[in-house]
N, C-alpha and C. Protein backbone atom coordinates (compact mmCIF):
# COMPACT_ATOMS: atom_id res chain seq x y z
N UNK A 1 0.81 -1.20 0.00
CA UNK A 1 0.00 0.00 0.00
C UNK A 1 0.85 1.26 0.00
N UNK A 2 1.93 1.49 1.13
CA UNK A 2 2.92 2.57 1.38
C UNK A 2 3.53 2.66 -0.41
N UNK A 3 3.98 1.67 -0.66
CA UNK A 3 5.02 1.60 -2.22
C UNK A 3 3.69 1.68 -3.37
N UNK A 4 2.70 1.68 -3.56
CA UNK A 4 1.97 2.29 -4.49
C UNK A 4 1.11 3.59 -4.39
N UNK A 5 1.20 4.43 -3.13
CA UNK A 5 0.90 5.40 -3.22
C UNK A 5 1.80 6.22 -3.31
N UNK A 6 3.32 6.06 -2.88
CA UNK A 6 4.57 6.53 -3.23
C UNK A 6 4.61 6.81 -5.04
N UNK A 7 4.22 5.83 -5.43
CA UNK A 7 4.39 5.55 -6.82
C UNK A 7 3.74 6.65 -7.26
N UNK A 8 2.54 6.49 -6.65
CA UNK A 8 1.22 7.63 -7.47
C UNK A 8 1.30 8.85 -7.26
N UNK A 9 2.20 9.52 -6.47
CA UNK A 9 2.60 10.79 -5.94
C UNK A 9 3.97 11.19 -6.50
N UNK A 10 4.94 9.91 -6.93
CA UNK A 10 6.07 9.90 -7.89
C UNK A 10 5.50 10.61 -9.43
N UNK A 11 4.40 10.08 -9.83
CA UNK A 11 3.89 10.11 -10.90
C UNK A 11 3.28 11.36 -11.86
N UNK A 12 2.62 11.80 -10.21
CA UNK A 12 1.78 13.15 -10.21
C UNK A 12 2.79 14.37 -10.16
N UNK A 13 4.10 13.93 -9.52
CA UNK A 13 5.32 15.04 -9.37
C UNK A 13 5.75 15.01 -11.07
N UNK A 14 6.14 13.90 -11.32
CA UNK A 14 7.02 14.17 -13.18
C UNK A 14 5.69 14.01 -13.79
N UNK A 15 4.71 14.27 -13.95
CA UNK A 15 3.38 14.80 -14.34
C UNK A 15 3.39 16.24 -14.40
N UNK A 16 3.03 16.32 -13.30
CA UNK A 16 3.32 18.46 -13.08
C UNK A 16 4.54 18.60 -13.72
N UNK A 17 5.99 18.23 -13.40
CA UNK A 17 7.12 18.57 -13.77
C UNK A 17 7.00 19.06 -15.32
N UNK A 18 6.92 17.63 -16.49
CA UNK A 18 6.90 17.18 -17.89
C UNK A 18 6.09 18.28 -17.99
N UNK A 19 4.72 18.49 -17.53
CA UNK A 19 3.99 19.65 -18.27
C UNK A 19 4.27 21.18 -18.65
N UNK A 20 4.72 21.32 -17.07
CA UNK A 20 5.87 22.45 -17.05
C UNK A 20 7.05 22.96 -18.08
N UNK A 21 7.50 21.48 -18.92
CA UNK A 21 9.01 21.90 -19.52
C UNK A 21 8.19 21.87 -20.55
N UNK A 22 7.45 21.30 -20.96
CA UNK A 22 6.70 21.39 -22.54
C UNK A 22 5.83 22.86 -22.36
N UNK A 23 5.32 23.40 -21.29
CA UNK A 23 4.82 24.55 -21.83
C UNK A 23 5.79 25.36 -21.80
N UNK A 24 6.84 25.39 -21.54
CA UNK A 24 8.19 26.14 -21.60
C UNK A 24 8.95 26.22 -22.63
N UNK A 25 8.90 24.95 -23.24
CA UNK A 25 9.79 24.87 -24.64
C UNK A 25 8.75 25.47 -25.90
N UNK A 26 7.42 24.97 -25.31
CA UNK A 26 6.11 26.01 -26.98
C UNK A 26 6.25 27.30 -26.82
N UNK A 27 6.47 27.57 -25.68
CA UNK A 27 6.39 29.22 -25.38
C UNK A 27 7.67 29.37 -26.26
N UNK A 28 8.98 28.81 -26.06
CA UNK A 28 9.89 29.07 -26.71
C UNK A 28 9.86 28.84 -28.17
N UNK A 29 9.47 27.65 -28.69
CA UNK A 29 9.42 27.94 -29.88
C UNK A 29 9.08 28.49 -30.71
N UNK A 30 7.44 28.95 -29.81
CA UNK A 30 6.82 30.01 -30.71
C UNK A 30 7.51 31.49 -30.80
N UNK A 31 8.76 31.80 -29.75
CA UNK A 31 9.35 32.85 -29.79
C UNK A 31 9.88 33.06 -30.77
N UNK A 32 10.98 31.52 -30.37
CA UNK A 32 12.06 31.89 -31.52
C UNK A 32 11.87 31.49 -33.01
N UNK A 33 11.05 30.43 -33.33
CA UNK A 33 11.04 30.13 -34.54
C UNK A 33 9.79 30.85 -35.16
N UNK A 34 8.44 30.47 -34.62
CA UNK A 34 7.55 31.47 -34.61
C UNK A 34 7.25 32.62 -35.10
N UNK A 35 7.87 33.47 -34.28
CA UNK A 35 8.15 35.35 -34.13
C UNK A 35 9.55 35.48 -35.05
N UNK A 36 10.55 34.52 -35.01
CA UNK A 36 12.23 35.23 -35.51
C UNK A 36 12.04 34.41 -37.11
N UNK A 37 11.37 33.56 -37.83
CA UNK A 37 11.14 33.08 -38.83
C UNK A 37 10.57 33.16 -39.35
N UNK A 38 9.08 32.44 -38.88
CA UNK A 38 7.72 31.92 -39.79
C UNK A 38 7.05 33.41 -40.18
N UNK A 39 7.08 34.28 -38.97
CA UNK A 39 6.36 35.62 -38.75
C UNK A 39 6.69 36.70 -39.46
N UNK A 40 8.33 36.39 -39.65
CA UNK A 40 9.00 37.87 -39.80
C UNK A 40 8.63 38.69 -41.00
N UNK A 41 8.16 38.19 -41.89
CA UNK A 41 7.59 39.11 -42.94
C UNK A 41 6.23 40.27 -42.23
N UNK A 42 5.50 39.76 -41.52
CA UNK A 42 4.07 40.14 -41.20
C UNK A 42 4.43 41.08 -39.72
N UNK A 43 5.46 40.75 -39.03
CA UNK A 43 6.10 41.51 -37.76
C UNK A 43 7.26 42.96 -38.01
N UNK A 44 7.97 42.40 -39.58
CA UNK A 44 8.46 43.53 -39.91
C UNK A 44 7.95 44.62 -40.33
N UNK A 45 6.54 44.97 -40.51
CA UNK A 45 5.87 45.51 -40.98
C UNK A 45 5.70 46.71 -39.49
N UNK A 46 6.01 46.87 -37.89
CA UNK A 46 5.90 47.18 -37.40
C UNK A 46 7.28 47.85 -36.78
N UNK A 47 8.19 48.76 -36.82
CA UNK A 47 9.01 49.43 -36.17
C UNK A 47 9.28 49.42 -34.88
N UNK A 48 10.42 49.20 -34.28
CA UNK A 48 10.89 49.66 -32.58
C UNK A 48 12.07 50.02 -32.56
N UNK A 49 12.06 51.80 -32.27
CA UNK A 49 13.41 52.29 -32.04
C UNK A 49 14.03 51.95 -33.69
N UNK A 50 13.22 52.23 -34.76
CA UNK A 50 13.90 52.40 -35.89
C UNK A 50 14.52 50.77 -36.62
N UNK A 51 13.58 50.09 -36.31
CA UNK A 51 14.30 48.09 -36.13
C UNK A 51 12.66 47.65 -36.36
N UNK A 52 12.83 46.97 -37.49
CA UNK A 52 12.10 45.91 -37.43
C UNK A 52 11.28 44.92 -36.33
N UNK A 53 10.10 44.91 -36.00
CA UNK A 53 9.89 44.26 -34.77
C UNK A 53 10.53 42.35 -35.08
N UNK A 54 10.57 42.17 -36.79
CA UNK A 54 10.51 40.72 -36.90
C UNK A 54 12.23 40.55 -36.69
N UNK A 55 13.35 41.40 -36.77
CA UNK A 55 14.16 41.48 -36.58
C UNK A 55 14.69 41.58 -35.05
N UNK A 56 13.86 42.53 -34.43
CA UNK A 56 14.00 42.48 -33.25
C UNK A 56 14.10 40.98 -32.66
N UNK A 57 12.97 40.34 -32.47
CA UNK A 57 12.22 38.74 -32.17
C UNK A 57 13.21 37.87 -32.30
N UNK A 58 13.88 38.40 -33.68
CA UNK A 58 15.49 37.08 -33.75
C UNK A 58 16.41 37.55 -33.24
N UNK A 59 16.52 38.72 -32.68
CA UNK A 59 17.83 38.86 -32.23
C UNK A 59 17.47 39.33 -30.57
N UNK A 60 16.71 39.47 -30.21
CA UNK A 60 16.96 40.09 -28.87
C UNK A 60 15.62 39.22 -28.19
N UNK A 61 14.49 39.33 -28.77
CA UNK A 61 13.31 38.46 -28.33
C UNK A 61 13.30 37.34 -27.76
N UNK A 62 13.64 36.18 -28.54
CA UNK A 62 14.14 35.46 -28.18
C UNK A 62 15.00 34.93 -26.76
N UNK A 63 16.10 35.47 -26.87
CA UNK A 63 16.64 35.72 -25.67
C UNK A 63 16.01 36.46 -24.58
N UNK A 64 15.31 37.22 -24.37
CA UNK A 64 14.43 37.47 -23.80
C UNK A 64 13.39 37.12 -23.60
N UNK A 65 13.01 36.14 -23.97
CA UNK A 65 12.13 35.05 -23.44
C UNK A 65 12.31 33.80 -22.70
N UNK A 66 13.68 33.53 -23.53
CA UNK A 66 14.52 32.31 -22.63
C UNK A 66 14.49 32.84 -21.04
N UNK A 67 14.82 34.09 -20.58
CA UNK A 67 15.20 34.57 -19.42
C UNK A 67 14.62 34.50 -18.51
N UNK A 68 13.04 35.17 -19.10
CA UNK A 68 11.92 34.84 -18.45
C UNK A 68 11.16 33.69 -18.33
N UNK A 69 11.63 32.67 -19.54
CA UNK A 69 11.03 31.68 -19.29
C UNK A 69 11.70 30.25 -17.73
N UNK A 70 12.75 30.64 -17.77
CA UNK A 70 14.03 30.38 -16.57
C UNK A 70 13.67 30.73 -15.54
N UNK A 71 13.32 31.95 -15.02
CA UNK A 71 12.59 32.68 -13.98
C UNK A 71 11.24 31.84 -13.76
N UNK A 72 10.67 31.94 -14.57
CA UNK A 72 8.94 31.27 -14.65
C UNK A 72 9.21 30.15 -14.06
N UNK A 73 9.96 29.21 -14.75
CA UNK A 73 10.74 27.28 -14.51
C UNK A 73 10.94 27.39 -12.79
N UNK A 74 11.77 28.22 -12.92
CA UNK A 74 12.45 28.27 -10.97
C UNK A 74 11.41 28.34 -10.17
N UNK A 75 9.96 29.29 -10.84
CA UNK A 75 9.35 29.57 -9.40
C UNK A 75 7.94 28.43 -9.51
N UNK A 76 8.09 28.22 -10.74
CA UNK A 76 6.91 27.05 -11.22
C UNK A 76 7.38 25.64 -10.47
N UNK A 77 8.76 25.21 -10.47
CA UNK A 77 9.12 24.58 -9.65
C UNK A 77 9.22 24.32 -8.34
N UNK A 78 9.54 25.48 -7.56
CA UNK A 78 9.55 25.35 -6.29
C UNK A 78 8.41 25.01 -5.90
N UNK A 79 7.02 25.56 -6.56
CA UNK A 79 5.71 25.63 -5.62
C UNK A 79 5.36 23.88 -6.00
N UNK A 80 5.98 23.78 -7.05
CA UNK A 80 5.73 21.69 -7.08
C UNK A 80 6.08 21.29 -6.35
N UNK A 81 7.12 21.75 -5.96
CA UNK A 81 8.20 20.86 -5.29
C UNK A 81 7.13 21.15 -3.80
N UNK A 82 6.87 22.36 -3.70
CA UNK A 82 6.18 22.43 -2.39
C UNK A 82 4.72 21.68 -2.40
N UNK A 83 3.90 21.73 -3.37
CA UNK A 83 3.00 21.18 -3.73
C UNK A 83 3.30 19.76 -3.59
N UNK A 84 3.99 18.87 -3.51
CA UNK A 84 4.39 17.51 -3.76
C UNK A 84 5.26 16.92 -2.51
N UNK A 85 5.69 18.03 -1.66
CA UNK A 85 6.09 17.79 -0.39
C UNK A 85 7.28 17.00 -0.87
N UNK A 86 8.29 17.34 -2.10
CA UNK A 86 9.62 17.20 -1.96
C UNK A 86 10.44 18.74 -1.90
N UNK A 87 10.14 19.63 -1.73
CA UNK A 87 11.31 20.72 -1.52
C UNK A 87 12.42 20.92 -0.46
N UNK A 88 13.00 21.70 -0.42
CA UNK A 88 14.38 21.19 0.14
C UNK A 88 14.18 21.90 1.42
């Protein structure tokens, strides 16, 4: 009984976890490939500071999403980790 509810609470942790990194990596892709590729014709059409917004997206966007998306990961994590009663 103890070793299959362990299991099911193992399960429910890399459950929450897995969901977490996949909405992390769409967010990203839609940044970078998304916004810095597929888009850039229809985004260049909009100016910032004299720059292309679809230009912007590949060069600075991007990376600026990774950053925040890192930040998001850390604190999305901890509250699992607290949520799941493994944090440190």
């Amino acid at each position: 009984m103890v070793g299959e509810d362990l299991d099911a609470r193992a399960r429910a942790y890399w459950r929450a976890n897995i969901r977490t990194v996949l909405g992390c990596l769409a967010v990203w892709f839609l940044v970078s490939y998304g916004a810095g590729i597929l888009l850039v014709d229809v985004l260049n059409q909009v100016n910032i500071a004299g720059f292309p917004l679809g230009f912007w997206f590949a060069q600075q966007g991007s990376i600026v999403a990774f950053l925040f998306l890192i930040i998001f990961y850390a604190w999305r994590m901890n509250r699992i980790d607290r949520e799941h009663d493994v944090h440190e």
